[in-house]
C-alpha atoms as a PDB file:
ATOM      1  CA  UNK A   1      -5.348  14.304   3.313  1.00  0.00           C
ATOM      2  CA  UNK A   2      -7.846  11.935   2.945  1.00  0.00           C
ATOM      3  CA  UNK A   3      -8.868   8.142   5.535  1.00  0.00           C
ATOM      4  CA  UNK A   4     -11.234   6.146   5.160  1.00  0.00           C
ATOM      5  CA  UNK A   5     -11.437   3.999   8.227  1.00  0.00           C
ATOM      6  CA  UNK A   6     -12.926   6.613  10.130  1.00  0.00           C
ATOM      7  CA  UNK A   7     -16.005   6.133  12.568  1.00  0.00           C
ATOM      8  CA  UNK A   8     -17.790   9.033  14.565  1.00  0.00           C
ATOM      9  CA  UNK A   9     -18.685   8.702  18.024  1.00  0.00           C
ATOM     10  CA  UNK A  10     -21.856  11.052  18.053  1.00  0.00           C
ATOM     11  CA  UNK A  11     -24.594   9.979  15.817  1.00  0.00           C
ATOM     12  CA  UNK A  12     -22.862   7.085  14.002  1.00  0.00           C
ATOM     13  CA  UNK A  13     -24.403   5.330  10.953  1.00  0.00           C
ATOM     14  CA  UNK A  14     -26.674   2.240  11.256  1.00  0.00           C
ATOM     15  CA  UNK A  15     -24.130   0.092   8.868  1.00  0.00           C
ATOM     16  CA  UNK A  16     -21.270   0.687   6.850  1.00  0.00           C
ATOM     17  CA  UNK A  17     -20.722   3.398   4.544  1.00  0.00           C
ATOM     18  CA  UNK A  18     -18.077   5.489   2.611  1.00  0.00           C
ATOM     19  CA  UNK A  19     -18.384   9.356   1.863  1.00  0.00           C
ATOM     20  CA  UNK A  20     -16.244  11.731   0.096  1.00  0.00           C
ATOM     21  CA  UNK A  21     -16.327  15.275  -0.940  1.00  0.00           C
ATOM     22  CA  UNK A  22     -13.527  16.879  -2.690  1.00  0.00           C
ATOM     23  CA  UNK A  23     -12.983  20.601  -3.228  1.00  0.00           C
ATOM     24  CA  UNK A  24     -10.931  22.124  -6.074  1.00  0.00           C
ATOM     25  CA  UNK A  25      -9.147  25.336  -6.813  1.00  0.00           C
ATOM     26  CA  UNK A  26      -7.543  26.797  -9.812  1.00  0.00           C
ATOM     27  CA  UNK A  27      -3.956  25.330 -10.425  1.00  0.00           C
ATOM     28  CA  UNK A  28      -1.315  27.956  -9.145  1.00  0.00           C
ATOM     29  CA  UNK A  29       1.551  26.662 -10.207  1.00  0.00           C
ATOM     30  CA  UNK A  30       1.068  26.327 -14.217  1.00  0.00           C
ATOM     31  CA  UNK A  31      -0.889  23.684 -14.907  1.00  0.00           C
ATOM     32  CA  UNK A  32       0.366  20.642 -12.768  1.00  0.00           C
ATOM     33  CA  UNK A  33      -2.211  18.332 -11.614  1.00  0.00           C
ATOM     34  CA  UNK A  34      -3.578  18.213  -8.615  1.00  0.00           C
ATOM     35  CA  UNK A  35      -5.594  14.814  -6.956  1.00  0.00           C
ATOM     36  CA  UNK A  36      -6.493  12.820  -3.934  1.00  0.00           C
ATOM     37  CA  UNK A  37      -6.747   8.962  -4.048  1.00  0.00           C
ATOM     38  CA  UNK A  38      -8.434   7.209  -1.526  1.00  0.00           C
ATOM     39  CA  UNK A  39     -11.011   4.952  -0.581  1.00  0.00           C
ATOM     40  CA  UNK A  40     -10.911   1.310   1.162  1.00  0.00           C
ATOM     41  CA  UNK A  41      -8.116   0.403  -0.917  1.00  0.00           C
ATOM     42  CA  UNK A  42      -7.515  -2.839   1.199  1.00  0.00           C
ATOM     43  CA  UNK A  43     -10.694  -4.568  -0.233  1.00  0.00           C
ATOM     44  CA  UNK A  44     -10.563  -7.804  -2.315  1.00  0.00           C
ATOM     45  CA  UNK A  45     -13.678  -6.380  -3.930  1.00  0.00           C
ATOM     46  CA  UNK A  46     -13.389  -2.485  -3.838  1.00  0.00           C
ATOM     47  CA  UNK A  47     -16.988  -2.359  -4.166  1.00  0.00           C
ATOM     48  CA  UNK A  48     -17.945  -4.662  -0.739  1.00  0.00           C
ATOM     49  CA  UNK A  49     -17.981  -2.255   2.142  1.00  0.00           C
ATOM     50  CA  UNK A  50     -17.319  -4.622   4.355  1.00  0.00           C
ATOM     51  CA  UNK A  51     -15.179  -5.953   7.324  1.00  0.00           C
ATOM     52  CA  UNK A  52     -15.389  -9.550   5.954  1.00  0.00           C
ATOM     53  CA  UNK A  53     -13.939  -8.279   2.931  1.00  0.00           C
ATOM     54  CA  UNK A  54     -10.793  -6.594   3.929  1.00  0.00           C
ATOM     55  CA  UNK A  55      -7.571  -8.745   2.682  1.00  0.00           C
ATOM     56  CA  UNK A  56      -5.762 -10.046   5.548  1.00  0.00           C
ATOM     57  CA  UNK A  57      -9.281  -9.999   7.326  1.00  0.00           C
ATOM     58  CA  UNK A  58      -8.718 -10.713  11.377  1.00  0.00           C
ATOM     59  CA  UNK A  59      -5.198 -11.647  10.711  1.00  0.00           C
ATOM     60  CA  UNK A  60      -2.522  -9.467  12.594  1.00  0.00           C
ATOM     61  CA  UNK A  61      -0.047  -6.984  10.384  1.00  0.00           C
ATOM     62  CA  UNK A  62       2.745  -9.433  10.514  1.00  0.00           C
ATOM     63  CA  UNK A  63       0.324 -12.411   9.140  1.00  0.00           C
ATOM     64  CA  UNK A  64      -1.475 -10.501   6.011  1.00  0.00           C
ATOM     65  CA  UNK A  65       0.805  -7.070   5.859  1.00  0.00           C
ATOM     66  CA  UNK A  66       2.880  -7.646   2.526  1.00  0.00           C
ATOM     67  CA  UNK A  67      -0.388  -9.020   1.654  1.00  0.00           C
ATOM     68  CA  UNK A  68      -2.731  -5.604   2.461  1.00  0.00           C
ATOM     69  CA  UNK A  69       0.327  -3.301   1.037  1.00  0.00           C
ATOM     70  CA  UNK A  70       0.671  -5.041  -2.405  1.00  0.00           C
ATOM     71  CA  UNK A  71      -3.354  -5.361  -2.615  1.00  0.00           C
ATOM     72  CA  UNK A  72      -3.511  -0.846  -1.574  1.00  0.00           C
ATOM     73  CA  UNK A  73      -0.781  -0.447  -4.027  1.00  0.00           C
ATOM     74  CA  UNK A  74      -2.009  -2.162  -7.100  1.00  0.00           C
ATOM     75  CA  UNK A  75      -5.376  -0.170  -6.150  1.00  0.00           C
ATOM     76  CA  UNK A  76      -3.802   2.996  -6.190  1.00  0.00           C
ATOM     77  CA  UNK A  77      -2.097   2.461  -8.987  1.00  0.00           C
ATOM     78  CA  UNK A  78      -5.212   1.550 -11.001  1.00  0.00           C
ATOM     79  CA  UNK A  79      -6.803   4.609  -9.328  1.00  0.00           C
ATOM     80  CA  UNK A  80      -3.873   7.016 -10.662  1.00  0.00           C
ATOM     81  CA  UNK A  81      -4.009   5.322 -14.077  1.00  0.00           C
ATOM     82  CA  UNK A  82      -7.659   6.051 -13.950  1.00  0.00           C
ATOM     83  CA  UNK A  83      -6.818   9.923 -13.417  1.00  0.00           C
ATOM     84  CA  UNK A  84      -4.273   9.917 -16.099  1.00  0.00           C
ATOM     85  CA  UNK A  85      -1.479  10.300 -13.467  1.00  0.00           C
ATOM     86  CA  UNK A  86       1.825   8.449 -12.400  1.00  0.00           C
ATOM     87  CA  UNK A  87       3.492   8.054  -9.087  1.00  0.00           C
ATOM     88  CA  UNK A  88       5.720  10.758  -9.276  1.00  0.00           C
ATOM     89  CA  UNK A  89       2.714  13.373  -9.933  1.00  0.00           C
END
């Protein structure tokens, strides 16, 4: 499971900011592969951490959401190219 719009109440950071921390095991069942992809995927830039950059920016769901989904899919399927996965992995 892995989010990225999360916020903490106690002790939030000064500005915004993306972590991540992944933690592997050996493969159990022969060999098939094993990810997580995740990370701001509705960005124009995927490198600007910022509200002003999200696609659809203060436009409701029904105004930008085709927009936002086809924007977080091509991302994720970059991302799983990147890995050397498909879809159905």
């Amino acid at each position: 499971m892995a989010r990225t719009n999360v916020a903490p109440r106690i002790d939030p950071p000064s500005g915004t900011s993306l972590h991540a921390f992944g933690f592997t095991l050996p493969a159990s069942d022969g060999g098939r592969p094993s990810f997580v992809v995740s990370g701001a995927g509705d960005l124009h830039d995927q490198s600007e951490l910022r509200p002003e950059a999200i696609v659809g920016g203060d436009s409701s769901w029904d105004e930008s959401g085709v927009e936002r989904a086809s924007v977080v899919l091509d991302e994720i399927q970059a991302r799983l190219a990147g890995l050397g996965v498909r879809w159905p992995d």
